[in-house]
Protein backbone atom coordinates (compact mmCIF):
# COMPACT_ATOMS: atom_id res chain seq x y z
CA UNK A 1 0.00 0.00 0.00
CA UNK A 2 2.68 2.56 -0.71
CA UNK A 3 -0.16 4.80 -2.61
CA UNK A 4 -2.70 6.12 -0.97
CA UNK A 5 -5.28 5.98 -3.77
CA UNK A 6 -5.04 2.29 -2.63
CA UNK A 7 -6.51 3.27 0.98
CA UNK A 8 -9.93 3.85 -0.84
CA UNK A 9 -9.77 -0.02 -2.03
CA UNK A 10 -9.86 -1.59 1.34
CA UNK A 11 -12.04 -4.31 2.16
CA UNK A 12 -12.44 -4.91 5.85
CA UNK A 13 -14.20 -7.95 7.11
CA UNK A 14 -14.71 -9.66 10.26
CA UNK A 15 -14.29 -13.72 9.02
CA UNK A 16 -13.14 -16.59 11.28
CA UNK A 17 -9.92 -18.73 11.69
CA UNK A 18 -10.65 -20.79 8.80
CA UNK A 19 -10.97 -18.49 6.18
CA UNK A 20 -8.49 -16.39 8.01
CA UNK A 21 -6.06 -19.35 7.45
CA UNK A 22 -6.61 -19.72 3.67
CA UNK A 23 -6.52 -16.22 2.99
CA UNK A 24 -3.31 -15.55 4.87
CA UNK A 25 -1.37 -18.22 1.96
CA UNK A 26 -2.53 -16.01 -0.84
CA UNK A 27 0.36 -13.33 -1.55
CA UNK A 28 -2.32 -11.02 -3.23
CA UNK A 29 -4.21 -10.09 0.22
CA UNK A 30 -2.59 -8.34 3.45
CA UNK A 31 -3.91 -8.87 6.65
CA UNK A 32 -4.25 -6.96 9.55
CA UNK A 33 -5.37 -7.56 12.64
CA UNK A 34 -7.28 -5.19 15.67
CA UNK A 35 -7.76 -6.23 18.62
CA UNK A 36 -10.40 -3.75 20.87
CA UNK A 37 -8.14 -3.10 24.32
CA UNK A 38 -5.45 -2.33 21.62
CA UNK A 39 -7.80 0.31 20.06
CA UNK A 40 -9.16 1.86 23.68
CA UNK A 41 -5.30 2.25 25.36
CA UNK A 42 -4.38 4.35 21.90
CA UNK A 43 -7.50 6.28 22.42
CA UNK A 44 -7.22 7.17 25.89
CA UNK A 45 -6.06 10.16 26.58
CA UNK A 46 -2.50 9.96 28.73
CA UNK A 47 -1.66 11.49 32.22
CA UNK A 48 0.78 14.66 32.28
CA UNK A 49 3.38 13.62 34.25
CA UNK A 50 5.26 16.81 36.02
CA UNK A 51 8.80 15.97 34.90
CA UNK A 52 10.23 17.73 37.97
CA UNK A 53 8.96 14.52 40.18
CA UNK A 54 10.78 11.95 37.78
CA UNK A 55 14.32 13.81 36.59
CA UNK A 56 16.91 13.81 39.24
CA UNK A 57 17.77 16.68 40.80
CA UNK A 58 20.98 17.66 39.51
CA UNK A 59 19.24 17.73 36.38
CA UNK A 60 16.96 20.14 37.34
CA UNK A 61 18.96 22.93 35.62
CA UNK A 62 18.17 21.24 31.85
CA UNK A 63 14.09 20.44 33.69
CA UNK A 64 12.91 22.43 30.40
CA UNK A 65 14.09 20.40 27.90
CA UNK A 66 11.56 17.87 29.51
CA UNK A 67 8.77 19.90 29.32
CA UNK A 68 6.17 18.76 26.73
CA UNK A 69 6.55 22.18 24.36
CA UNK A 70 9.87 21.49 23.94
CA UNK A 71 9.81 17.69 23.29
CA UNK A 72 7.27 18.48 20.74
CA UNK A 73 9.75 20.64 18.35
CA UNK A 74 11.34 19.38 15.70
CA UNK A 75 15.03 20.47 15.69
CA UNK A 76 16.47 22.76 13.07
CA UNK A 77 18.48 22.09 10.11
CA UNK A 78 21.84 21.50 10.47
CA UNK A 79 24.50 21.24 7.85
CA UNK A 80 25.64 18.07 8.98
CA UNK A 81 22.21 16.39 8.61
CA UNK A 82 22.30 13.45 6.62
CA UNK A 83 20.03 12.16 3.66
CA UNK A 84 19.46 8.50 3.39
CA UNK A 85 18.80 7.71 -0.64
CA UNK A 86 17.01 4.42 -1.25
CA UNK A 87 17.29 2.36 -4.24
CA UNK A 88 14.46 2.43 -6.82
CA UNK A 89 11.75 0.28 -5.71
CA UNK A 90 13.14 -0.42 -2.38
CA UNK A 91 11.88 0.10 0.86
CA UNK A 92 13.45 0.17 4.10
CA UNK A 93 13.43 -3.27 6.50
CA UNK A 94 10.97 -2.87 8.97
CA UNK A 95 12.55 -2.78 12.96
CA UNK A 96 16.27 -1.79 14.19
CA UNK A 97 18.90 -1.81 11.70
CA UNK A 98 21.67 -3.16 13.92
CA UNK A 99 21.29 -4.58 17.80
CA UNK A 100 21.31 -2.00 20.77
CA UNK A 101 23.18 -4.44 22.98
């Protein structure tokens, strides 16, 4: 689904294990599943947490740089930025590129 003209093509069903099953061997169909609880935790709306009660104290000179305004911002250009060129008709791998530990 990399166009988004596509989007207007779904067909969403609710069908059981069986057919589930079947249709998940045919390369031609991609399958999603929702679970409910999955849908409500997204949806509910999350706590502020006062950063000043979680960062240690002798942090509290940088305390702004937790504060939700500034985590929102996206930082500024920089010359140094780097641009990642894919290969035509490539897509990136899904998950971490290399192990953290």
């Amino acid at each position: 689904m990399d166009n988004p003209s596509e989007l207007s093509t779904l067909n969403i069903r609710i069908i059981r294990a069986t057919p589930l099953a079947q249709l998940a061997k045919k390369p031609e169909h991609i399958i999603f599943a929702v679970i409910i609880a999955d849908i409500k935790k997204a949806l509910v709306l999350k706590k502020h947490t006062n950063p000043a009660t979680k960062v240690l104290i002798e942090y509290y000179y940088r305390l702004n740089v937790f504060l939700r305004k500034e985590a929102n911002k996206l930082l500024e250009y920089r010359p140094y930025n780097h641009k990642i060129i894919l290969k035509e008709g490539k897509q990136p791998r899904f998950g971490p590129l290399y192990g953290m530990f």
